[in-house]
PDB file of N, CA and C in Angstrom:
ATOM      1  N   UNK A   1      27.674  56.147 207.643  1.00  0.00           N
ATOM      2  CA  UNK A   1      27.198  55.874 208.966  1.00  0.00           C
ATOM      3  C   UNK A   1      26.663  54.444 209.029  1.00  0.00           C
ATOM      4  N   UNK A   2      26.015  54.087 207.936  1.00  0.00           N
ATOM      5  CA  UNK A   2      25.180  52.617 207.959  1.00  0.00           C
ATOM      6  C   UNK A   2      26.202  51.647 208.115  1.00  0.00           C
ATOM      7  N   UNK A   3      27.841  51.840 207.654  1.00  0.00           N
ATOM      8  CA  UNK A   3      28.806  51.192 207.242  1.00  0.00           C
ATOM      9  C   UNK A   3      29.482  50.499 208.810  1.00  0.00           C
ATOM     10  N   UNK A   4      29.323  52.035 209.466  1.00  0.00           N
ATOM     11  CA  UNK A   4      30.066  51.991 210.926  1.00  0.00           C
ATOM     12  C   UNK A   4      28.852  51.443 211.444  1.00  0.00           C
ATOM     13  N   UNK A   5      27.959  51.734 211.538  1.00  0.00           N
ATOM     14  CA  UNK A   5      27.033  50.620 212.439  1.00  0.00           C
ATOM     15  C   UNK A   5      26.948  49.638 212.482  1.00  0.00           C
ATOM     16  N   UNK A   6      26.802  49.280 210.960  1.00  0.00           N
ATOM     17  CA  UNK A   6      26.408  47.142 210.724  1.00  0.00           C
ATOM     18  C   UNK A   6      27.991  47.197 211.246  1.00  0.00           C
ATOM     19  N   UNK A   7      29.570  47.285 211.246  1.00  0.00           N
ATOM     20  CA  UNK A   7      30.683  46.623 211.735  1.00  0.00           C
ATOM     21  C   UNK A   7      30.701  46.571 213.295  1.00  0.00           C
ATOM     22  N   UNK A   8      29.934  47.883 214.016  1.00  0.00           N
ATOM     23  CA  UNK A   8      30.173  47.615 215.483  1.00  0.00           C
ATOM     24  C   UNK A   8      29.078  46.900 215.611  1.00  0.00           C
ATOM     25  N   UNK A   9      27.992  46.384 215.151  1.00  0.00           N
ATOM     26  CA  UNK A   9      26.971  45.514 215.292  1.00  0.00           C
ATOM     27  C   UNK A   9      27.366  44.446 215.443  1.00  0.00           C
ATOM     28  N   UNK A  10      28.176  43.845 214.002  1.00  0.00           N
ATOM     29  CA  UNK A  10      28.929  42.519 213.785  1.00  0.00           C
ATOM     30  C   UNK A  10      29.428  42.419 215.102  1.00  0.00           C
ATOM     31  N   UNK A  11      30.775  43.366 215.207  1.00  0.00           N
ATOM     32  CA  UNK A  11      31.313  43.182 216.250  1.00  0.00           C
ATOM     33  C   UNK A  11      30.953  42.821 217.869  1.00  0.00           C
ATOM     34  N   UNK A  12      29.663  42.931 218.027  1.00  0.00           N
ATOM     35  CA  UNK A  12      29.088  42.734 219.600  1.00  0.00           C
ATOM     36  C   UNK A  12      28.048  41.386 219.039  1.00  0.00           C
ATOM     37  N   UNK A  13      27.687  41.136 217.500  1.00  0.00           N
ATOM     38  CA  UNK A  13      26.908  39.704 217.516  1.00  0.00           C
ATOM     39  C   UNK A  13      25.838  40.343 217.309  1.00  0.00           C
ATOM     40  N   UNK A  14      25.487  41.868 217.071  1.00  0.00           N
ATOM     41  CA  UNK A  14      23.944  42.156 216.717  1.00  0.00           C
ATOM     42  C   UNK A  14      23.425  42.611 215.408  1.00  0.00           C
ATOM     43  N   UNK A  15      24.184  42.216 214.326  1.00  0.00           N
ATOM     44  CA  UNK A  15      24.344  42.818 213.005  1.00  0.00           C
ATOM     45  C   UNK A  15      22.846  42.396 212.616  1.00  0.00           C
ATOM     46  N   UNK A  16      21.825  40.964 212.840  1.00  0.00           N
ATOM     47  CA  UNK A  16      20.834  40.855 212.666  1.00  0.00           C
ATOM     48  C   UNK A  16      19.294  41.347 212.672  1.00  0.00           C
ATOM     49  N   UNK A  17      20.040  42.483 214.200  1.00  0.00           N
ATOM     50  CA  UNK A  17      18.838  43.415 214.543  1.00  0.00           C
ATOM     51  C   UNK A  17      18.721  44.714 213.740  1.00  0.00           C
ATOM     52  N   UNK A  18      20.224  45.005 212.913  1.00  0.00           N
ATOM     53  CA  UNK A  18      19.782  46.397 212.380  1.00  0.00           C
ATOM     54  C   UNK A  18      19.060  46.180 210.941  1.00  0.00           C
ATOM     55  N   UNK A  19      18.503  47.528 210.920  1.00  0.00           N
ATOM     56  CA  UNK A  19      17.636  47.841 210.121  1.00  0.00           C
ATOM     57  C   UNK A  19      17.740  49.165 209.357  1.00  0.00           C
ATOM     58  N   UNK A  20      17.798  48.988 208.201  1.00  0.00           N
ATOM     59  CA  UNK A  20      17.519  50.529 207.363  1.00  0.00           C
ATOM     60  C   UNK A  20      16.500  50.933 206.854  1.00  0.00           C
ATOM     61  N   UNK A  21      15.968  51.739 207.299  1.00  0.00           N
ATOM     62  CA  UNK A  21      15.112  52.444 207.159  1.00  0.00           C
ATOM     63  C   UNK A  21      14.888  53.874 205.908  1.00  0.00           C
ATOM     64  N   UNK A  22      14.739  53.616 205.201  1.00  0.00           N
ATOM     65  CA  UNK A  22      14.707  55.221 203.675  1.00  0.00           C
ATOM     66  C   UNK A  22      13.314  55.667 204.082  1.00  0.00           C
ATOM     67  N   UNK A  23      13.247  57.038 204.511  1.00  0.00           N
ATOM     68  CA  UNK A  23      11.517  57.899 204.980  1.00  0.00           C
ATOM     69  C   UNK A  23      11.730  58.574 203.439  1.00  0.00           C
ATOM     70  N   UNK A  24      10.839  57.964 202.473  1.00  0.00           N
ATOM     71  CA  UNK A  24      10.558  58.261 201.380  1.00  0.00           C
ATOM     72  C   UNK A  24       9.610  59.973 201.139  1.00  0.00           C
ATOM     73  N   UNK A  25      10.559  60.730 200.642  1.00  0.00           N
ATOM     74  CA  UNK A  25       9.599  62.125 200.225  1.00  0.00           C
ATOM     75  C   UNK A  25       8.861  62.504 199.637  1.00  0.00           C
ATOM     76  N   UNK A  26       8.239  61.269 198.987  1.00  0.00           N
ATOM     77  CA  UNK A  26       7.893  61.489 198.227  1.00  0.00           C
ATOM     78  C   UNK A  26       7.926  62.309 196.451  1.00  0.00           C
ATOM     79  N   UNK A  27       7.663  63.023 195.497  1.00  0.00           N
ATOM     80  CA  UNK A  27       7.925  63.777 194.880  1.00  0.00           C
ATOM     81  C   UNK A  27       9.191  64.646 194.431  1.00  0.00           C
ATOM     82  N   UNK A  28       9.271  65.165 195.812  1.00  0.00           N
ATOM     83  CA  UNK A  28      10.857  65.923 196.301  1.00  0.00           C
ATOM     84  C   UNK A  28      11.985  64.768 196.477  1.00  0.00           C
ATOM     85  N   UNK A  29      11.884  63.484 196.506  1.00  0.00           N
ATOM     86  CA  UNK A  29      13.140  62.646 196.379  1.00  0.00           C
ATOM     87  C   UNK A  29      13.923  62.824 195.328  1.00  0.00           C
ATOM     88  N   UNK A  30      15.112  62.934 194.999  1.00  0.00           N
ATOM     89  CA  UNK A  30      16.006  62.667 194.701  1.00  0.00           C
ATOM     90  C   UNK A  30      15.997  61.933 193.977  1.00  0.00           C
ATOM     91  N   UNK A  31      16.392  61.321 192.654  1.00  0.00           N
ATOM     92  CA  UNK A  31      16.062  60.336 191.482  1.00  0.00           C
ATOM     93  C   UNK A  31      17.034  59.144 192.186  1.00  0.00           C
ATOM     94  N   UNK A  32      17.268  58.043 192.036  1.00  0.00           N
ATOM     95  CA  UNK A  32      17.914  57.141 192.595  1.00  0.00           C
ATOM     96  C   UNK A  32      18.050  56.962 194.636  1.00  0.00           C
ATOM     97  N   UNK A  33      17.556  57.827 194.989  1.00  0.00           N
ATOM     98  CA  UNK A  33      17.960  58.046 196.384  1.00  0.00           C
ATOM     99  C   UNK A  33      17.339  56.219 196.819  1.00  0.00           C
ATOM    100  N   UNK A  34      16.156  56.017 196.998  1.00  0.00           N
ATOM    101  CA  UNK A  34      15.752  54.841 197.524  1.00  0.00           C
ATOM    102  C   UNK A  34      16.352  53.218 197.217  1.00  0.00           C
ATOM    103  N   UNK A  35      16.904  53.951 195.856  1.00  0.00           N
ATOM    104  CA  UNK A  35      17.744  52.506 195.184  1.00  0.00           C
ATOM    105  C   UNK A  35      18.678  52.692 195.640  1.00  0.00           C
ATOM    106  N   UNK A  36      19.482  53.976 196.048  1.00  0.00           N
ATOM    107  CA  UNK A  36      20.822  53.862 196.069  1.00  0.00           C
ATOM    108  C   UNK A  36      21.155  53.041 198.427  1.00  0.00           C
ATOM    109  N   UNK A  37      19.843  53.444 199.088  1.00  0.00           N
ATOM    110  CA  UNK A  37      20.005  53.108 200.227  1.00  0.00           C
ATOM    111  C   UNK A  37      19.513  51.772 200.280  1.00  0.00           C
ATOM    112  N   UNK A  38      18.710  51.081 199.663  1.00  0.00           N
ATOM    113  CA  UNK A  38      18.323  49.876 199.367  1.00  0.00           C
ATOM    114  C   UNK A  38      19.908  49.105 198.812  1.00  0.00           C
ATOM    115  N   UNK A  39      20.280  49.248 197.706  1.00  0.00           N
ATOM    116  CA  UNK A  39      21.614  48.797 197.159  1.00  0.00           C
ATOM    117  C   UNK A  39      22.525  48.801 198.632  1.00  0.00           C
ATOM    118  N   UNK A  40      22.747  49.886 199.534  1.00  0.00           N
ATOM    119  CA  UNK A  40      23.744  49.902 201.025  1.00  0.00           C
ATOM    120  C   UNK A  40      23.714  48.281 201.523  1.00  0.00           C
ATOM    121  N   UNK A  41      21.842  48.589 201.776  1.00  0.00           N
ATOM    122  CA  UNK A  41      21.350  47.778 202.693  1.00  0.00           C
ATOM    123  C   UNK A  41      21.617  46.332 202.566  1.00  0.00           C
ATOM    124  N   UNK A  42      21.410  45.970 200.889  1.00  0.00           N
ATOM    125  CA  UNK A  42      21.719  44.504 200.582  1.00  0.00           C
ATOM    126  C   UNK A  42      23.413  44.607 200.274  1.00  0.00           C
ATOM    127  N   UNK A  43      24.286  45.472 200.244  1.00  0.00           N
ATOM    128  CA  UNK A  43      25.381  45.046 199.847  1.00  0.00           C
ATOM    129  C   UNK A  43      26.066  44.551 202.068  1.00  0.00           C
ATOM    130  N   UNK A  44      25.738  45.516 202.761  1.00  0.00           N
ATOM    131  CA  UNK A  44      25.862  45.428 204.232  1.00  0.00           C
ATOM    132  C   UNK A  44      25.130  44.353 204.808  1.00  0.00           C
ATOM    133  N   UNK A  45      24.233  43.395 204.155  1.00  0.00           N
ATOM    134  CA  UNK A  45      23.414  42.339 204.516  1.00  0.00           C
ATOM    135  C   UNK A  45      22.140  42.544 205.537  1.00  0.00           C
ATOM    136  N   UNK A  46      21.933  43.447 205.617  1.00  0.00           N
ATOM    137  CA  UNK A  46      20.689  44.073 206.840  1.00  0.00           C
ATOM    138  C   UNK A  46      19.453  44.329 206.026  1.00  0.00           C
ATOM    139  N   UNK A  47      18.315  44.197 206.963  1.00  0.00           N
ATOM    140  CA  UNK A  47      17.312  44.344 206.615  1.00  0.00           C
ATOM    141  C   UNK A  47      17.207  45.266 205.900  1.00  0.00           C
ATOM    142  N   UNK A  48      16.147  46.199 205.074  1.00  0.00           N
ATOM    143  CA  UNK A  48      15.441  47.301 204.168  1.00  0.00           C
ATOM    144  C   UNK A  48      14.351  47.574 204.424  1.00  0.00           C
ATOM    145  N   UNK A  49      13.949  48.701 204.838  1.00  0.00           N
ATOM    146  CA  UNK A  49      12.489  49.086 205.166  1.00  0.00           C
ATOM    147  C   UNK A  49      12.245  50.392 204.294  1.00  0.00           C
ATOM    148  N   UNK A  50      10.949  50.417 203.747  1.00  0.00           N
ATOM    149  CA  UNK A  50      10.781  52.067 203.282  1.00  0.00           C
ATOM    150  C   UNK A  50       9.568  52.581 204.202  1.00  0.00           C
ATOM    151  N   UNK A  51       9.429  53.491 204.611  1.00  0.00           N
ATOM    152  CA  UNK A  51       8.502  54.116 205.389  1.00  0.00           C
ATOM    153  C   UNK A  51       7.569  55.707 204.524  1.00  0.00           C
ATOM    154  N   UNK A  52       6.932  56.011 204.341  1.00  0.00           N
ATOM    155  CA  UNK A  52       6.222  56.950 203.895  1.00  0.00           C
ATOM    156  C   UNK A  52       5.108  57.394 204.563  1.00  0.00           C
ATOM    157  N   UNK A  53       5.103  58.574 204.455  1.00  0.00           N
ATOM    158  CA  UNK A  53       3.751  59.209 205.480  1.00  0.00           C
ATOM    159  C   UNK A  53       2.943  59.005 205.091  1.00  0.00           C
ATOM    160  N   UNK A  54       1.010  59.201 205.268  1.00  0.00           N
ATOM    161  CA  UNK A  54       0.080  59.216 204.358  1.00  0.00           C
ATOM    162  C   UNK A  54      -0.473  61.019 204.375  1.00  0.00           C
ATOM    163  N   UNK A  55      -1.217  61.726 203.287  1.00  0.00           N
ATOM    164  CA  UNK A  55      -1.976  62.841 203.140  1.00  0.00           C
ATOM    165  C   UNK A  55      -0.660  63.486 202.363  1.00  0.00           C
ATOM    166  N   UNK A  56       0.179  62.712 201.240  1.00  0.00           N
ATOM    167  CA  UNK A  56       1.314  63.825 200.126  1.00  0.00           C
ATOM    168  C   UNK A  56       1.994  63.857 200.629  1.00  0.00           C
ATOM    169  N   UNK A  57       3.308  64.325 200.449  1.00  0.00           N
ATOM    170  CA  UNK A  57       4.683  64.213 200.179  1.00  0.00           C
ATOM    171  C   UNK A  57       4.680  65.714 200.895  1.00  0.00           C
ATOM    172  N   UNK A  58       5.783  65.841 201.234  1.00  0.00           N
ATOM    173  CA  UNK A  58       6.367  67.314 202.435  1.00  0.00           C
ATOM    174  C   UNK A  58       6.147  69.027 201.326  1.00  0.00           C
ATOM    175  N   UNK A  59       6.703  68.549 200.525  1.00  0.00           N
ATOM    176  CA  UNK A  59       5.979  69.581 199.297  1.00  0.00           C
ATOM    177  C   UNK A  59       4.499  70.337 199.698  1.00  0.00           C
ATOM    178  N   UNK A  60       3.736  69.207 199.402  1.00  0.00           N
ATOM    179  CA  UNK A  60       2.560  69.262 199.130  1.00  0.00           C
ATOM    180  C   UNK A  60       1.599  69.169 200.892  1.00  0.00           C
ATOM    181  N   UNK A  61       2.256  69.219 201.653  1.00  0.00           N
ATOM    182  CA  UNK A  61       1.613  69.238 203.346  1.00  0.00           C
ATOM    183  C   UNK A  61       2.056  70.387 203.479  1.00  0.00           C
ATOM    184  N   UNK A  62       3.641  71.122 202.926  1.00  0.00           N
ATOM    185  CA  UNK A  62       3.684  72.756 203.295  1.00  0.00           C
ATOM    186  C   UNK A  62       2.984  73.452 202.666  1.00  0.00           C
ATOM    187  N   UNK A  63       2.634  73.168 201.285  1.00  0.00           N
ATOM    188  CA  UNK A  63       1.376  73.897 200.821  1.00  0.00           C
ATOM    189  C   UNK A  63       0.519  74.382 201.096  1.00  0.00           C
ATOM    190  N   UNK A  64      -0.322  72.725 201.615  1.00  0.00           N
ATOM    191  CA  UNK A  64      -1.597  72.900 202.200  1.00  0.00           C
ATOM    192  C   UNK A  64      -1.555  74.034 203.638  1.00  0.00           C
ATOM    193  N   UNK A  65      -0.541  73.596 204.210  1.00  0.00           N
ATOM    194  CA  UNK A  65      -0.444  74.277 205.626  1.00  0.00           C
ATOM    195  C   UNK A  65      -0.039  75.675 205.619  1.00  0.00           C
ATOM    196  N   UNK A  66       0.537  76.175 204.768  1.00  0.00           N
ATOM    197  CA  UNK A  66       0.672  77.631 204.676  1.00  0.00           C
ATOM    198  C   UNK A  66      -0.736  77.974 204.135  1.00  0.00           C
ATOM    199  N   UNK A  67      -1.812  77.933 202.962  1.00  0.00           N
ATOM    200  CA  UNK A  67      -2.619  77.781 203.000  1.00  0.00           C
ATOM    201  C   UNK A  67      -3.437  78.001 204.016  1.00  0.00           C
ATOM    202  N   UNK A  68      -3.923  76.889 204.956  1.00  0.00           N
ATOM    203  CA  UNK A  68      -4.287  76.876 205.991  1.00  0.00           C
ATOM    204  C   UNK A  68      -3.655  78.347 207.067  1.00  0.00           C
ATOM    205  N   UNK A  69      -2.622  78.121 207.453  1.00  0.00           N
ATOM    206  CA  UNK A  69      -2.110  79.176 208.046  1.00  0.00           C
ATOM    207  C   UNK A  69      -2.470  80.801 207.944  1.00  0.00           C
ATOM    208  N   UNK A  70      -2.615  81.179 206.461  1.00  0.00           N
ATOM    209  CA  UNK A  70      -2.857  82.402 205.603  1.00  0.00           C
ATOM    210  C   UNK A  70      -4.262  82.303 206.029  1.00  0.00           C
ATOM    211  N   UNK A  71      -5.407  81.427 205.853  1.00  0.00           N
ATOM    212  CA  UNK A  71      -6.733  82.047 205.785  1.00  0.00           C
ATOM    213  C   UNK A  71      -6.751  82.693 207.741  1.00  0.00           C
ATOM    214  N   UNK A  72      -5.875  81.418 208.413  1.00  0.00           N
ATOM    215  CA  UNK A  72      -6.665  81.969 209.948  1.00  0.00           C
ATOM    216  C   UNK A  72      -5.983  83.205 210.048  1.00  0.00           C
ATOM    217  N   UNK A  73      -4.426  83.622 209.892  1.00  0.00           N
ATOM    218  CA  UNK A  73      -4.248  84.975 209.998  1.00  0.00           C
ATOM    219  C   UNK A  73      -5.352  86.405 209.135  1.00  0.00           C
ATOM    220  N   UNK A  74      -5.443  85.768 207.995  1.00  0.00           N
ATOM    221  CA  UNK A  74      -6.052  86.976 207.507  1.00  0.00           C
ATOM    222  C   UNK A  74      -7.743  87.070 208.235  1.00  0.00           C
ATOM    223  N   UNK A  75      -7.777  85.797 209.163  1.00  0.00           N
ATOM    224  CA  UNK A  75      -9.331  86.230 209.289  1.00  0.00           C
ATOM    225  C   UNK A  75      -9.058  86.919 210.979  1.00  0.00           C
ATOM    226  N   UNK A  76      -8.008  86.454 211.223  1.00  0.00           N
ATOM    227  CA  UNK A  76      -7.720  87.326 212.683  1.00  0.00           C
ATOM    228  C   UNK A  76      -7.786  88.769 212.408  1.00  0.00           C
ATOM    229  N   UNK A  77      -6.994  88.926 211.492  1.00  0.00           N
ATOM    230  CA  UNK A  77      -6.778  90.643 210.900  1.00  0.00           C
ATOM    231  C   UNK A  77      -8.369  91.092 210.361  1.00  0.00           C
ATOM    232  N   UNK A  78      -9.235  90.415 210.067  1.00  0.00           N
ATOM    233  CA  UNK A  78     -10.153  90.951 209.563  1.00  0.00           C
ATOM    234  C   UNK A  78     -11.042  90.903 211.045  1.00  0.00           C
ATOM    235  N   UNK A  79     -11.026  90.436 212.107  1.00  0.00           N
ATOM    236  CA  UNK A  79     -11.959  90.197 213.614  1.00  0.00           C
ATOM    237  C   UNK A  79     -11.435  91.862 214.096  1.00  0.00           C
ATOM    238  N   UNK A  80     -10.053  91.808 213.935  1.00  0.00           N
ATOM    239  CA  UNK A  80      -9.165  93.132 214.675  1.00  0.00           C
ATOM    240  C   UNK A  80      -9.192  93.793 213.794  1.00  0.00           C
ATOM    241  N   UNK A  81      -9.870  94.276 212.861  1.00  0.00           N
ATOM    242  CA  UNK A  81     -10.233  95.654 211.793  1.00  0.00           C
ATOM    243  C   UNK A  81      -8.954  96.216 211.200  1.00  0.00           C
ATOM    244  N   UNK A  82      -7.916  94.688 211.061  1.00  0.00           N
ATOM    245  CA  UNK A  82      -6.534  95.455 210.339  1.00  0.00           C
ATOM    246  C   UNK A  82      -6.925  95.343 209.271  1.00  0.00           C
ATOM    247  N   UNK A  83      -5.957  95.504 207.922  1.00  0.00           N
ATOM    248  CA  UNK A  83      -5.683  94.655 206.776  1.00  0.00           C
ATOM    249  C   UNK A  83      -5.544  93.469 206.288  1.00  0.00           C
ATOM    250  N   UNK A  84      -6.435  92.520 205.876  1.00  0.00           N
ATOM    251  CA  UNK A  84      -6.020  90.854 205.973  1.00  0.00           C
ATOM    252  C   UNK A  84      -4.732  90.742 204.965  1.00  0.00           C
ATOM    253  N   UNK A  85      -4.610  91.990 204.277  1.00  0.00           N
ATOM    254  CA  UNK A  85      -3.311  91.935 203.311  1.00  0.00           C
ATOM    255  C   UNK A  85      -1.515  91.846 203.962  1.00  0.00           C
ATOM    256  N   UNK A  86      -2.218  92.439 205.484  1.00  0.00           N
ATOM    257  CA  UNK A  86      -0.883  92.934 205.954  1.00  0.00           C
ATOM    258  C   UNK A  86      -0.812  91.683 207.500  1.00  0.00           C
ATOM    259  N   UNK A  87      -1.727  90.900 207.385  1.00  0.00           N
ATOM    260  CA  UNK A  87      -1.216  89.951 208.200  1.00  0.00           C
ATOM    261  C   UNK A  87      -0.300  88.989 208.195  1.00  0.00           C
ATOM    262  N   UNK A  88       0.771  88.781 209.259  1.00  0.00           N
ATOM    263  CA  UNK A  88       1.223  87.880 209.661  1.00  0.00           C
ATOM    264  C   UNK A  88       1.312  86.513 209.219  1.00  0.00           C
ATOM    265  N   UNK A  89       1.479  85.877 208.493  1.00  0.00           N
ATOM    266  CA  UNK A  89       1.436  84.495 208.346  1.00  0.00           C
ATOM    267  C   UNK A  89       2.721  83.430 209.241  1.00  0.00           C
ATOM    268  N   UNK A  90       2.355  82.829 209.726  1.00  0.00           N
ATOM    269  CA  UNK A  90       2.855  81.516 210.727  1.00  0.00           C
ATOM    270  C   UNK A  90       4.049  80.836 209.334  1.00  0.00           C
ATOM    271  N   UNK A  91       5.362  80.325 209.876  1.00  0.00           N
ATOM    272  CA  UNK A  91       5.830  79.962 208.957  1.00  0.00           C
ATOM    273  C   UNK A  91       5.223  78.221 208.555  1.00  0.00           C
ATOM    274  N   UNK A  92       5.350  77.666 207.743  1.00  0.00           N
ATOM    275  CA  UNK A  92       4.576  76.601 207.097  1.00  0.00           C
ATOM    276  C   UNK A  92       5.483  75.525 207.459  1.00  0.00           C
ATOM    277  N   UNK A  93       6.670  75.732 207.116  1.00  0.00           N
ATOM    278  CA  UNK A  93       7.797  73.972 207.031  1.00  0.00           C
ATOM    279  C   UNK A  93       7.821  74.350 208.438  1.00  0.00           C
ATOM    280  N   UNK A  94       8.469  72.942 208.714  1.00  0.00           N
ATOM    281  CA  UNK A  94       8.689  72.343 210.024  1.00  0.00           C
ATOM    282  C   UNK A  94      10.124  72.994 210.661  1.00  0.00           C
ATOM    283  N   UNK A  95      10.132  72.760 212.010  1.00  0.00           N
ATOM    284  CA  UNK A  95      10.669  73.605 211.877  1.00  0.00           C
ATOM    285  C   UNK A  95      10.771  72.758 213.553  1.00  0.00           C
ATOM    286  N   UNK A  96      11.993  72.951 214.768  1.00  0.00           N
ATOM    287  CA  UNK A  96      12.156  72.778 215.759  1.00  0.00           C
ATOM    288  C   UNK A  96      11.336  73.060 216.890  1.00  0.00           C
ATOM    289  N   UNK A  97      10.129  74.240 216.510  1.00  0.00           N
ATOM    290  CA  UNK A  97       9.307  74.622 217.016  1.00  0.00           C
ATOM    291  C   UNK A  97       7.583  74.031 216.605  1.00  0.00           C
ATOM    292  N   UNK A  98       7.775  73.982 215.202  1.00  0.00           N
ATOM    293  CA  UNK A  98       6.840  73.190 214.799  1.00  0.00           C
ATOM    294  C   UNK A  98       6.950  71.791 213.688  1.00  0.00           C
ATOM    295  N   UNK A  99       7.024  70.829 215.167  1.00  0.00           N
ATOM    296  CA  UNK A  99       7.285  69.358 214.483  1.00  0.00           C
ATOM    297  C   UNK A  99       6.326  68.932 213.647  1.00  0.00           C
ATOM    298  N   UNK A 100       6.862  68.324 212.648  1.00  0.00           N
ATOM    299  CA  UNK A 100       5.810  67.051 211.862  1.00  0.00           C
ATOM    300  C   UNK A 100       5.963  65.954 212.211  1.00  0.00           C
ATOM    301  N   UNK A 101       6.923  65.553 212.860  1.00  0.00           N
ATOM    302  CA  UNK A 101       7.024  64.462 213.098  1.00  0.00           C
ATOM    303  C   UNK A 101       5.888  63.447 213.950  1.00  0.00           C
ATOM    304  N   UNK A 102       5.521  62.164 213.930  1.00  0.00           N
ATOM    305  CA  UNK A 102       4.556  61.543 214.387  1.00  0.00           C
ATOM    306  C   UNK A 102       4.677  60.586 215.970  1.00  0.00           C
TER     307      UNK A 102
END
């Protein structure tokens, strides 16, 4: 895709404005992944950007957030005199319904 962009870029005179961008996963990356889109970027002549979230890597935010998720269900179930064993938990990853995105 980066390939077909920088040529119709060239082609209209805007090859200068694009930019690649790698959203680093931190942990969960892929061994070579950032070198290998960096290597694209300078062989296609366009800028390189890396971007990373702050508060851990997607791993480690579904963690926390299922976590999180588990104590408020089980304390709902414990307000409504169920089982906090048999509550509900909210799913954790992201999801179309629940963005991470910023």
């Amino acid at each position: 895709m980066a390939s077909h962009v920088c040529a119709l870029a060239a082609k209209i005179g805007v090859l200068h404005r694009v930019v690649i961008v790698h959203a680093d996963l931190g942990d969960i990356e892929w061994e070579g992944t950032r070198q290998l889109a960096e290597e694209q970027a300078r062989l296609l002549g366009v800028r390189f950007e890396v971007v990373k979230t702050e508060g851990g890597d997607i791993l480690a935010r579904t963690v926390a957030r299922f976590l999180k998720l588990k104590t408020k269900a089980e304390k709902e179930a414990r307000e409504e005199g169920r089982d906090p064993a048999t509550a509900k938990i909210a799913p954790a990853w992201p999801s179309s319904s629940a963005r991470w995105c910023l």
